[in-house]
Structures are given as structure tokens and as C-alpha cells.
PDB file of N, CA and C in Angstrom:
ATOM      1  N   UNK A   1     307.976 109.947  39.292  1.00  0.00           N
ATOM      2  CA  UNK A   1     306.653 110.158  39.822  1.00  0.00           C
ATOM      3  C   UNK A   1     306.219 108.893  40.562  1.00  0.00           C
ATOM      4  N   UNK A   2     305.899 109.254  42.434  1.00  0.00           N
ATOM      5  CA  UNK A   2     305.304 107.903  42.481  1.00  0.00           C
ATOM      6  C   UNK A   2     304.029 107.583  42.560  1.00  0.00           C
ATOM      7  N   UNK A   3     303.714 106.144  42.219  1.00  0.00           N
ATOM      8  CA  UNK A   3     302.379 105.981  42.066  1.00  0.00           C
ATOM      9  C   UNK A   3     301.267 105.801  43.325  1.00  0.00           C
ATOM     10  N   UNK A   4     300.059 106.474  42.976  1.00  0.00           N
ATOM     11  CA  UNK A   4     299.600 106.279  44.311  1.00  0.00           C
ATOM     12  C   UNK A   4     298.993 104.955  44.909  1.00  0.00           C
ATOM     13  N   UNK A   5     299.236 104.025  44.055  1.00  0.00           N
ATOM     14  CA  UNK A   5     298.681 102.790  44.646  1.00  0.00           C
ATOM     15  C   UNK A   5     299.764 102.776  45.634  1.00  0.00           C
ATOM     16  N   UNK A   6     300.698 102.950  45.972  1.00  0.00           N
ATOM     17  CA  UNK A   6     301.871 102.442  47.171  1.00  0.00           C
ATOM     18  C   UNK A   6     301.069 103.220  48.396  1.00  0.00           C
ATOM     19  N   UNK A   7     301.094 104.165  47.870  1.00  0.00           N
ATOM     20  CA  UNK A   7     300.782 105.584  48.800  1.00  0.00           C
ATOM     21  C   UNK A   7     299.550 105.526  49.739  1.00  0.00           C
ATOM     22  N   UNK A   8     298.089 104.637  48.806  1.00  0.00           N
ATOM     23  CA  UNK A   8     297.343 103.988  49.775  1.00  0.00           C
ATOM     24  C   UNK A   8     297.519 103.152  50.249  1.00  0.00           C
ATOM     25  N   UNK A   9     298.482 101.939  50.208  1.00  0.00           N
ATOM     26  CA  UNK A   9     298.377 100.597  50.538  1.00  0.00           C
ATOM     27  C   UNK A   9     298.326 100.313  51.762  1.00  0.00           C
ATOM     28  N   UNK A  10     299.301 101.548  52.890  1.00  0.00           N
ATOM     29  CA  UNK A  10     299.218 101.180  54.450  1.00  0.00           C
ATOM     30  C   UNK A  10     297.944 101.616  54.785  1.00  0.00           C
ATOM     31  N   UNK A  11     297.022 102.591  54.556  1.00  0.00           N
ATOM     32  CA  UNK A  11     295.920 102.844  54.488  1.00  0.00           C
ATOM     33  C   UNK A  11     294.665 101.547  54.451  1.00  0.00           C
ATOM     34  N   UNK A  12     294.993 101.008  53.170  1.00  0.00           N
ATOM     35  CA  UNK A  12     293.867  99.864  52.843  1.00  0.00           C
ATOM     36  C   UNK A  12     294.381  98.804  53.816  1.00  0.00           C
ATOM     37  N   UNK A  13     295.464  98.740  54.373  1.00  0.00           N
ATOM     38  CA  UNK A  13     295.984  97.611  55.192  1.00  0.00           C
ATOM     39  C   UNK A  13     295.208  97.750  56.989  1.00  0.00           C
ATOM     40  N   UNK A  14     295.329  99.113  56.854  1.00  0.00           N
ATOM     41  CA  UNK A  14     294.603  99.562  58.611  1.00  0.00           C
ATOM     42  C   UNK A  14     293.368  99.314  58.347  1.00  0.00           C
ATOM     43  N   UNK A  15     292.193  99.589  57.709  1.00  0.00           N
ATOM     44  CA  UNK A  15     290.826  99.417  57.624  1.00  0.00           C
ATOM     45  C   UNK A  15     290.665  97.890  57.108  1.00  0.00           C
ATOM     46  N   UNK A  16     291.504  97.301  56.415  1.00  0.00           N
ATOM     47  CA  UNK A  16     291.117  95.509  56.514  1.00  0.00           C
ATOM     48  C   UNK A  16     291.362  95.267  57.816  1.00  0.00           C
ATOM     49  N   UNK A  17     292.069  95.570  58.692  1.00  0.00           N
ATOM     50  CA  UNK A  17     292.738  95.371  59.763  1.00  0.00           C
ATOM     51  C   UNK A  17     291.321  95.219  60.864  1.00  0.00           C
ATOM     52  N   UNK A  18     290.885  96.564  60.685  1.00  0.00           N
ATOM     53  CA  UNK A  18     289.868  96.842  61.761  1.00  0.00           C
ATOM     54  C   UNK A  18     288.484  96.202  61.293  1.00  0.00           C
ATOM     55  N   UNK A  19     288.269  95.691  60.189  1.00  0.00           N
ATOM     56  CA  UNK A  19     287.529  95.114  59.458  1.00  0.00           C
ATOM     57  C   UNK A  19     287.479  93.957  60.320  1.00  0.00           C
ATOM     58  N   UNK A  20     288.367  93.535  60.025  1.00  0.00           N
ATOM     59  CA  UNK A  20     289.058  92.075  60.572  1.00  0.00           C
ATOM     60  C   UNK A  20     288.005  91.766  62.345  1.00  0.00           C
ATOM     61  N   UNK A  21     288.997  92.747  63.173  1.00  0.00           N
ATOM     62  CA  UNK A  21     288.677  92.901  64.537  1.00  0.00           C
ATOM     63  C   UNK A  21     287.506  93.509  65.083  1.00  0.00           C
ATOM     64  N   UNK A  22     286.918  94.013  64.311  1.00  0.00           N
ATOM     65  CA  UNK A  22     285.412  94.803  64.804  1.00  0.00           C
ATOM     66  C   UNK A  22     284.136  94.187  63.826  1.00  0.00           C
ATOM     67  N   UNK A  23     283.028  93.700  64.552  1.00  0.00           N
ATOM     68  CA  UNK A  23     282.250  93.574  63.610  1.00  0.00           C
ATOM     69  C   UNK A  23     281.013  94.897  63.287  1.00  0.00           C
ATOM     70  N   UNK A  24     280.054  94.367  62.718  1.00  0.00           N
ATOM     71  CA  UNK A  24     279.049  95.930  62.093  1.00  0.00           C
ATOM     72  C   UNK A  24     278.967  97.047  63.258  1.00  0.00           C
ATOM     73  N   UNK A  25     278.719  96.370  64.816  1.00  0.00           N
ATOM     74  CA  UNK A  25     278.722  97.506  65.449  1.00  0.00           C
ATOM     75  C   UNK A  25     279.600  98.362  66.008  1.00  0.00           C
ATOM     76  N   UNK A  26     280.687  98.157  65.745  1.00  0.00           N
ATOM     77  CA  UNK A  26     281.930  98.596  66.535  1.00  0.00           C
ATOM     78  C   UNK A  26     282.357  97.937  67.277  1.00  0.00           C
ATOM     79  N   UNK A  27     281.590  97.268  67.917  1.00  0.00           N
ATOM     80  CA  UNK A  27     282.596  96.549  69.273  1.00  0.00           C
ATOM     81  C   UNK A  27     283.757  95.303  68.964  1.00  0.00           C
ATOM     82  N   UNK A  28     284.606  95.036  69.225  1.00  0.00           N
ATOM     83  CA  UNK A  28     285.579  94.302  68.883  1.00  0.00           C
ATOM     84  C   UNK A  28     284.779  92.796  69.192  1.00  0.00           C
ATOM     85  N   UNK A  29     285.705  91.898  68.678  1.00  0.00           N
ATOM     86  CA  UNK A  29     285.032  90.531  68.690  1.00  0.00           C
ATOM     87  C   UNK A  29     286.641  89.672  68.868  1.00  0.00           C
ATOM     88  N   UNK A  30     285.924  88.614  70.048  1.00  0.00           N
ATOM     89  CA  UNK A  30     287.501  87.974  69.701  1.00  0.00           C
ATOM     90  C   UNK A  30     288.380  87.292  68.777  1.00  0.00           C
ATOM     91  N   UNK A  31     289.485  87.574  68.743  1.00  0.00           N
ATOM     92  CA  UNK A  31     290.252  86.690  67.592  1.00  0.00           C
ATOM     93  C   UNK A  31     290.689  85.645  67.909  1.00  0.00           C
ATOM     94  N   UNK A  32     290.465  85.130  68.826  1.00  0.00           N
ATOM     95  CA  UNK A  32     290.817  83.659  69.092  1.00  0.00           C
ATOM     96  C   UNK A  32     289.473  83.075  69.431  1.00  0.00           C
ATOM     97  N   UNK A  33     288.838  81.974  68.956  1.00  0.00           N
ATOM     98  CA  UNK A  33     287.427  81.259  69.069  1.00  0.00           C
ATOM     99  C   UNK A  33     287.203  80.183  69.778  1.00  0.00           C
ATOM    100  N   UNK A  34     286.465  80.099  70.887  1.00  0.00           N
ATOM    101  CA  UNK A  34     286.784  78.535  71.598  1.00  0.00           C
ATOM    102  C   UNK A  34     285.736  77.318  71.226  1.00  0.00           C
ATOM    103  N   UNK A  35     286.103  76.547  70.894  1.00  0.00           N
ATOM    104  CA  UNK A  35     285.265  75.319  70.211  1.00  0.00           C
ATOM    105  C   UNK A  35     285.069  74.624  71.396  1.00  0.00           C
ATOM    106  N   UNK A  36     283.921  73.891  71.178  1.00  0.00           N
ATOM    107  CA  UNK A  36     283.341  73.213  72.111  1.00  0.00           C
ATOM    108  C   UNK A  36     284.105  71.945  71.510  1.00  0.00           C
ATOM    109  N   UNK A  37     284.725  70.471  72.006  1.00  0.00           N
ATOM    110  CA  UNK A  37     285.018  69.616  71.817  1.00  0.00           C
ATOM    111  C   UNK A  37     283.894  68.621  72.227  1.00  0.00           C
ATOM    112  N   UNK A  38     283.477  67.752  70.955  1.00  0.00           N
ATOM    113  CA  UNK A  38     282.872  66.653  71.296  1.00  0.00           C
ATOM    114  C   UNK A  38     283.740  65.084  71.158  1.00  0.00           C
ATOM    115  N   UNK A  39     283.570  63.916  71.651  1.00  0.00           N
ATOM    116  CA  UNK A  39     283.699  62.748  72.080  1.00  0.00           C
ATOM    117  C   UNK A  39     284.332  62.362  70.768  1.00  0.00           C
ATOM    118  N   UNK A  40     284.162  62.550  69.708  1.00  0.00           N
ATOM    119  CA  UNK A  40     284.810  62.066  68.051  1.00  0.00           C
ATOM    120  C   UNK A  40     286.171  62.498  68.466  1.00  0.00           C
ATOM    121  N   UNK A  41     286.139  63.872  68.683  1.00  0.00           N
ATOM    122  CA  UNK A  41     287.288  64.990  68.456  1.00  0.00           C
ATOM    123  C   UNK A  41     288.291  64.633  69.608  1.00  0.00           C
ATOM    124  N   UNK A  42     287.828  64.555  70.951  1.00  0.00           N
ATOM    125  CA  UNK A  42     288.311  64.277  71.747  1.00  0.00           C
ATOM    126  C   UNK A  42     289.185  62.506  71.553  1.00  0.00           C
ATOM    127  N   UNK A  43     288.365  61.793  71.294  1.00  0.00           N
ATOM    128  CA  UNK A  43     289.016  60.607  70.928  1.00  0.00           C
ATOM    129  C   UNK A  43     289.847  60.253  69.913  1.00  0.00           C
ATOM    130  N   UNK A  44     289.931  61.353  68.921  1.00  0.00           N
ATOM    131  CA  UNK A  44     290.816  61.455  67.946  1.00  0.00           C
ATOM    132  C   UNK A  44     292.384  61.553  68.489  1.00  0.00           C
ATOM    133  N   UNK A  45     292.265  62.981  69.284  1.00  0.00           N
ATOM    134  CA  UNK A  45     293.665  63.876  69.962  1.00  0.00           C
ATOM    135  C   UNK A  45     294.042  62.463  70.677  1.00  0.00           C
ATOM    136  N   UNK A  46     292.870  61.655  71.391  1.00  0.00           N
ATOM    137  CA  UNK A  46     294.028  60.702  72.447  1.00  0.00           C
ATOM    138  C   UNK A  46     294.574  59.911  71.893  1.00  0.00           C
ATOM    139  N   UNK A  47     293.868  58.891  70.530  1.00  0.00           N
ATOM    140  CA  UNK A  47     294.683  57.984  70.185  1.00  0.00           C
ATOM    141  C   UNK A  47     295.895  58.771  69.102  1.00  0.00           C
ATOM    142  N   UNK A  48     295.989  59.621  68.663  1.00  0.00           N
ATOM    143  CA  UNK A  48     297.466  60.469  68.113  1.00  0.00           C
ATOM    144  C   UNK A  48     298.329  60.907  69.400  1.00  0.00           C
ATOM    145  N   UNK A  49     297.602  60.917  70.863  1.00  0.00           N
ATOM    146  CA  UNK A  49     299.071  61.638  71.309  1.00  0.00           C
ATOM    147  C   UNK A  49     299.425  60.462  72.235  1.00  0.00           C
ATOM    148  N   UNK A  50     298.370  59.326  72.300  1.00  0.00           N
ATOM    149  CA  UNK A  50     298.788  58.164  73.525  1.00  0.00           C
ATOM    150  C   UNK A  50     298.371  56.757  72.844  1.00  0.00           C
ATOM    151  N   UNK A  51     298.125  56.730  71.821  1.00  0.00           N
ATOM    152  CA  UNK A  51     297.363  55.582  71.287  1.00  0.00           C
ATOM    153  C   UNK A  51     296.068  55.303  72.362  1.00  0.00           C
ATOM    154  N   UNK A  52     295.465  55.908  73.169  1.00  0.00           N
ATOM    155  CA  UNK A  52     294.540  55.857  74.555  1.00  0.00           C
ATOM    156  C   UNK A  52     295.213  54.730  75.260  1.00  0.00           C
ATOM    157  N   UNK A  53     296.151  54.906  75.817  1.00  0.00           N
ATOM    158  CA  UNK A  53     297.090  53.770  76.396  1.00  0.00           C
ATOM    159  C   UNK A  53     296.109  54.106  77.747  1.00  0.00           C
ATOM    160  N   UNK A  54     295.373  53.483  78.639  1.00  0.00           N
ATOM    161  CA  UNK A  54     295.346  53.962  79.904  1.00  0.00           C
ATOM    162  C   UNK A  54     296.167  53.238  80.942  1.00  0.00           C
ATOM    163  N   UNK A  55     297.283  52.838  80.475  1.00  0.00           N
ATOM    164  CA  UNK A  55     297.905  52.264  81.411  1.00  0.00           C
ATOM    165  C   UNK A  55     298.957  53.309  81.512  1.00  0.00           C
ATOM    166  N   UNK A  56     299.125  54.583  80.851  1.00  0.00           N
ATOM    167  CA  UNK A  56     300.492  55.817  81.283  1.00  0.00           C
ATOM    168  C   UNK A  56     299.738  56.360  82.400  1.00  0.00           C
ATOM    169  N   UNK A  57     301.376  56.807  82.857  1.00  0.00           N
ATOM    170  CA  UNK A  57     300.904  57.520  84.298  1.00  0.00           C
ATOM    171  C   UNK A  57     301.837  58.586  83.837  1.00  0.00           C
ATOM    172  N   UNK A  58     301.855  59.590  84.565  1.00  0.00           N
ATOM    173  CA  UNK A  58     303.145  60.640  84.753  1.00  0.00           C
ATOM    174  C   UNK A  58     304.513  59.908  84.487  1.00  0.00           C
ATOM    175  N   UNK A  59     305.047  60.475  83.185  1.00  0.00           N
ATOM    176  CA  UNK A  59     306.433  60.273  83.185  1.00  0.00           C
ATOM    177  C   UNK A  59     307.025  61.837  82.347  1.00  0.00           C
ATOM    178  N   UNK A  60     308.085  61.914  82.882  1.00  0.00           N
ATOM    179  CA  UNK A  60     309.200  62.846  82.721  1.00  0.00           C
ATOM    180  C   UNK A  60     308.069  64.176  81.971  1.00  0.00           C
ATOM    181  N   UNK A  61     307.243  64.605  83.065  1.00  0.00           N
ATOM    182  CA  UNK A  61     306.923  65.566  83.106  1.00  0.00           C
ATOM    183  C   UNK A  61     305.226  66.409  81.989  1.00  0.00           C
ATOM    184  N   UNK A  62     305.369  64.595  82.068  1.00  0.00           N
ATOM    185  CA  UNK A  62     302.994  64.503  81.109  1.00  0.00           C
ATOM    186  C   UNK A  62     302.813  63.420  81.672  1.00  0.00           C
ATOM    187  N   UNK A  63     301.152  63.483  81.565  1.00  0.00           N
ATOM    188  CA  UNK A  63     300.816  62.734  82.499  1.00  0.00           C
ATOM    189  C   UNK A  63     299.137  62.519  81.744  1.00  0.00           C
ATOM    190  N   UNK A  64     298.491  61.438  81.835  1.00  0.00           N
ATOM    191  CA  UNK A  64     297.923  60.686  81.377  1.00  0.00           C
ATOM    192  C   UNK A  64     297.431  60.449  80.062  1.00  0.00           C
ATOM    193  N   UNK A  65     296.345  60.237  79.346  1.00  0.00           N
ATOM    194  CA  UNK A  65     295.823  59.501  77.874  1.00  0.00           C
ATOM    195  C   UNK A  65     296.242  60.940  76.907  1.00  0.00           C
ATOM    196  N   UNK A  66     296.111  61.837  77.568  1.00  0.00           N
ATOM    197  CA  UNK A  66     296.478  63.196  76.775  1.00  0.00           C
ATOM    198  C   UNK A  66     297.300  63.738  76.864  1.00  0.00           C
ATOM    199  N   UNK A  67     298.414  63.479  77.768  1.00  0.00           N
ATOM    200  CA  UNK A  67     299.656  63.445  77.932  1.00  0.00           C
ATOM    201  C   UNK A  67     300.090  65.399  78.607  1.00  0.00           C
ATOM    202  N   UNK A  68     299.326  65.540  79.538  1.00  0.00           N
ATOM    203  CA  UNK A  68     298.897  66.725  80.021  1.00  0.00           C
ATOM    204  C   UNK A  68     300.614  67.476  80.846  1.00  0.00           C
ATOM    205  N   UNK A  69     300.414  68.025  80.363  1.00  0.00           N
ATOM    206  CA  UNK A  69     301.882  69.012  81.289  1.00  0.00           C
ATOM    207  C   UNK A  69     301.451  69.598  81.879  1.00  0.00           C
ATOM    208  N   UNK A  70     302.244  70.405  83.002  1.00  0.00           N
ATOM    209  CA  UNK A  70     301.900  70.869  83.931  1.00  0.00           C
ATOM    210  C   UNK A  70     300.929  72.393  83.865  1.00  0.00           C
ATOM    211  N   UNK A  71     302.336  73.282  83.073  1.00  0.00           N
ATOM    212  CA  UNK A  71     301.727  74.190  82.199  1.00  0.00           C
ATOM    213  C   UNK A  71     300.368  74.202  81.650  1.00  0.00           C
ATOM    214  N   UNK A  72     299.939  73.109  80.816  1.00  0.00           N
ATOM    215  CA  UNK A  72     298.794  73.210  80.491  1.00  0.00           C
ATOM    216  C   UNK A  72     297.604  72.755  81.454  1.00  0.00           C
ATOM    217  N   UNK A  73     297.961  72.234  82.468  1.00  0.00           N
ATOM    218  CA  UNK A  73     296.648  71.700  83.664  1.00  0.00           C
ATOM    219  C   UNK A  73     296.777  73.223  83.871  1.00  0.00           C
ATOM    220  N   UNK A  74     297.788  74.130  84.810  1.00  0.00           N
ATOM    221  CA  UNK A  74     297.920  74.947  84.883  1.00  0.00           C
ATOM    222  C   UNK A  74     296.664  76.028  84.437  1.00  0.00           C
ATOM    223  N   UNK A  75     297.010  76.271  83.288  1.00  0.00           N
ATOM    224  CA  UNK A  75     296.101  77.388  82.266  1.00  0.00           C
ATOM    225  C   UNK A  75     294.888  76.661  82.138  1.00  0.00           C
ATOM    226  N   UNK A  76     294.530  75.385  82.366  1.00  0.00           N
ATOM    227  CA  UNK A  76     293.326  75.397  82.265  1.00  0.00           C
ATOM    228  C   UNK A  76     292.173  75.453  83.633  1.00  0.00           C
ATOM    229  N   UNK A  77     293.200  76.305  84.494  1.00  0.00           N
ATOM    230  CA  UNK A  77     292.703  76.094  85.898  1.00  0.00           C
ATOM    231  C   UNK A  77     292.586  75.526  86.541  1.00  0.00           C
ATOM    232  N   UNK A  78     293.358  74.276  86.933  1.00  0.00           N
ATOM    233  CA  UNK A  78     294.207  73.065  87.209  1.00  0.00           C
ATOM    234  C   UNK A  78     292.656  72.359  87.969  1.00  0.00           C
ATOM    235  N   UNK A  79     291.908  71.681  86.627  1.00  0.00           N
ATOM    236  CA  UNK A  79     291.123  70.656  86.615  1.00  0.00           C
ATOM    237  C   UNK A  79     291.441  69.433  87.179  1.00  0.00           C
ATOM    238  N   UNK A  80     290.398  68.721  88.700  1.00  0.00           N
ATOM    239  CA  UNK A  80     290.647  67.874  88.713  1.00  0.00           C
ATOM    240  C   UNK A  80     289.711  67.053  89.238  1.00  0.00           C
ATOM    241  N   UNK A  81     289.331  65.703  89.591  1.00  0.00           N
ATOM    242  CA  UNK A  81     288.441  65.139  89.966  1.00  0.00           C
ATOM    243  C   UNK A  81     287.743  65.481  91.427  1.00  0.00           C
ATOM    244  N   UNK A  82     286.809  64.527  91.470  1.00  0.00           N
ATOM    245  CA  UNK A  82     286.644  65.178  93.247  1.00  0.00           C
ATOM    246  C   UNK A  82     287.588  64.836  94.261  1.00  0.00           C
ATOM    247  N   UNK A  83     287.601  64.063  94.234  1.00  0.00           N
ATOM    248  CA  UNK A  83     288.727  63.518  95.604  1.00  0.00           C
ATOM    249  C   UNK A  83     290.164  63.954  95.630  1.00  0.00           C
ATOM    250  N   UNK A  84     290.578  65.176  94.505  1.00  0.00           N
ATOM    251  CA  UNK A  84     291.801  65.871  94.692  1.00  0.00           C
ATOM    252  C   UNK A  84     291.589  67.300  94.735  1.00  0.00           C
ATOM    253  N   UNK A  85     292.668  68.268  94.833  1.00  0.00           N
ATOM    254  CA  UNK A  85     292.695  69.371  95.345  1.00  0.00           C
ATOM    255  C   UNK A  85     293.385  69.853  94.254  1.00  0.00           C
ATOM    256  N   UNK A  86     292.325  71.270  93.673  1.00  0.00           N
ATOM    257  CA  UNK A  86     293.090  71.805  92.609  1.00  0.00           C
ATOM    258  C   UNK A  86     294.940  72.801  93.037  1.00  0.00           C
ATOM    259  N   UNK A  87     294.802  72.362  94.093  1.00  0.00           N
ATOM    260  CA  UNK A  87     296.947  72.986  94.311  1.00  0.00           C
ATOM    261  C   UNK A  87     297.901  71.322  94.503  1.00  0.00           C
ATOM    262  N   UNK A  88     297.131  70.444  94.062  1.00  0.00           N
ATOM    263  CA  UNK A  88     298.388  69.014  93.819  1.00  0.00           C
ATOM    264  C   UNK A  88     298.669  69.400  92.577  1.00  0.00           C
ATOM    265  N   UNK A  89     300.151  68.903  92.868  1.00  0.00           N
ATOM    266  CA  UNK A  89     301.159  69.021  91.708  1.00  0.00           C
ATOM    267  C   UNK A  89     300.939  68.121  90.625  1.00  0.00           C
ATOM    268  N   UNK A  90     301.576  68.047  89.413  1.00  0.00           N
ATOM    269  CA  UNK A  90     301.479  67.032  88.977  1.00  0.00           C
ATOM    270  C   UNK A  90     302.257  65.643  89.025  1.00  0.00           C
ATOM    271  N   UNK A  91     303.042  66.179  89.946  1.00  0.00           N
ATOM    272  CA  UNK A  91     303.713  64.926  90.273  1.00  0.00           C
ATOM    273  C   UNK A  91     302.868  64.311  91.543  1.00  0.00           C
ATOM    274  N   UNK A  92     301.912  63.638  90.736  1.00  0.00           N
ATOM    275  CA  UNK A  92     300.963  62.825  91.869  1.00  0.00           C
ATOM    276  C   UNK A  92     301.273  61.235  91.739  1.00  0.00           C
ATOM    277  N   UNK A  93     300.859  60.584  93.010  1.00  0.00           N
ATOM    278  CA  UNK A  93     301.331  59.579  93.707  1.00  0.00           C
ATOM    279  C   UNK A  93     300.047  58.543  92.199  1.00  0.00           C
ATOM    280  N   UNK A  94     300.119  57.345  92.395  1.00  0.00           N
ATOM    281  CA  UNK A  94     299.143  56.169  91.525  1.00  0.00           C
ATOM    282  C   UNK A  94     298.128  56.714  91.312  1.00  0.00           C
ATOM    283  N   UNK A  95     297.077  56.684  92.710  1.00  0.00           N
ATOM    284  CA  UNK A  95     295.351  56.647  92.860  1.00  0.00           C
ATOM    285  C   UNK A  95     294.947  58.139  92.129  1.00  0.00           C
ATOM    286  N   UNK A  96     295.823  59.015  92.292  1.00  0.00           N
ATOM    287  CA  UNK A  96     295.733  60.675  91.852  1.00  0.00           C
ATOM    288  C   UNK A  96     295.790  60.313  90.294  1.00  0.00           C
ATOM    289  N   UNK A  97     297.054  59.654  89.949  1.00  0.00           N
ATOM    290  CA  UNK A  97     297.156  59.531  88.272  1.00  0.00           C
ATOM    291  C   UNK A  97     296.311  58.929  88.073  1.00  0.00           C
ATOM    292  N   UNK A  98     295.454  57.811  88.866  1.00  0.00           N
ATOM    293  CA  UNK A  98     294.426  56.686  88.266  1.00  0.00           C
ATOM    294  C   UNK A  98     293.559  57.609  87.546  1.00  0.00           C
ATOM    295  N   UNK A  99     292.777  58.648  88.637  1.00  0.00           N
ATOM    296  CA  UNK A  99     291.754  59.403  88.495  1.00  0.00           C
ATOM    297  C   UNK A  99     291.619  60.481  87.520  1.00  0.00           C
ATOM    298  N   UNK A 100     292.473  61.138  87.389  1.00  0.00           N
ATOM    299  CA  UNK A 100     293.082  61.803  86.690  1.00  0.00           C
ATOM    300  C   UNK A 100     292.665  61.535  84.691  1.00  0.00           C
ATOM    301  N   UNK A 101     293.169  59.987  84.970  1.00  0.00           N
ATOM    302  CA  UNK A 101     293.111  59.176  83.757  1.00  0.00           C
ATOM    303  C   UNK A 101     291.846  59.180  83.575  1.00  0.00           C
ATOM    304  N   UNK A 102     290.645  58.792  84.720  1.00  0.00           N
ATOM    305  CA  UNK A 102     289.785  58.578  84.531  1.00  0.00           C
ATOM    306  C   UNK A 102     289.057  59.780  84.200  1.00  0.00           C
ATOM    307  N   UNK A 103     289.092  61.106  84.070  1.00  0.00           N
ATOM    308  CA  UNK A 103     288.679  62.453  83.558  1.00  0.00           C
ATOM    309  C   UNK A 103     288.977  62.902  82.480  1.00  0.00           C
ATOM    310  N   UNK A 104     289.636  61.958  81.827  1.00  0.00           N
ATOM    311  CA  UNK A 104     290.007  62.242  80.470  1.00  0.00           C
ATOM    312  C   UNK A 104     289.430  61.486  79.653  1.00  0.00           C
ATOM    313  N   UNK A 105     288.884  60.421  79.991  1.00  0.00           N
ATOM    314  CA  UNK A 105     288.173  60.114  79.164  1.00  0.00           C
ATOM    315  C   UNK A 105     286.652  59.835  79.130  1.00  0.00           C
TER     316      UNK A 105
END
């Protein structure tokens, strides 16, 4: 004889599920949350991924205090100061990396 706790379990698994993804009114809510970063937080990430070296420039493919890849300038809608053009690569010349540096922090 089997028991019916098995028998509900994919059951109770779909309604935590939608539990999960919908709040009281039905409408879905996102599952990924975007945090606002403040100046603590931000200065934390640089000295763990660069010690805030501002003397790095682009090497073998990251590029300044946050050590930015391309990919990720990329996806973030390839952010950049005024005096550059969001379609430069990241393989930019000094004054581009200077600035660059200087937006990061």
C-alpha cells in the first residue's frame, strides 16, 4: 500500500513553487533583486578585487580598480565617461583607461 504523503509531495512542491514567484495578487514578482550599492559596499569589492590599486590599467583582458571585463561593461550597457563613446572597446589606449579608473571610484 502506498502512502499518500509521496503521492502529494509533487503537488505541495508546485504551490510552494508559485508561492515563491507570485505575491498576494497574482502577479509575478522578480526573482532576482537589484540592490542599490552604496560607497562602504562599493569600496569593499575594490580593495578585495584590486587592493584599489589605481595605478592598473587593462591587462590580459580587465581593466581598472574593479577589474572590469569586457563581458561585463558589455551587460551593463557599456558605461562610460563623457569624453568616450559607449562602442570603444576595451582595449583602450592610457587617457581612456585613466578615465575609466576615474568612474569607478
Amino acid at each position: 500500500m502506498e502512502s499518500k504523503g509521496f503521492a502529494t509531495l509533487p503537488l505541495a512542491a508546485v504551490i510552494l513553487l508559485l508561492c515563491m514567484v507570485t505575491n498576494g495578487s497574482g502577479q509575478q514578482t522578480p526573482v532576482v533583486k537589484i540592490f542599490q550599492l552604496d560607497e562602504v559596499c562599493l569600496g569593499c569589492m575594490c580593495e578585495a578585487v584590486s587592493d584599489c590599486n589605481r595605478s592598473l590599467r587593462c591587462q590580459e583582458g580587465v581593466c581598472g580598480l574593479f577589474r572590469i571585463t569586457k563581458p561585463y561593461w558589455m551587460d551593463a550597457n557599456r558605461p562610460t565617461v563623457p569624453q568616450d563613446q559607449p562602442t570603444d572597446e576595451l582595449g583602450m589606449d592610457i587617457e581612456q583607461q585613466k578615465r575609466l579608473t576615474l568612474l569607478c571610484v
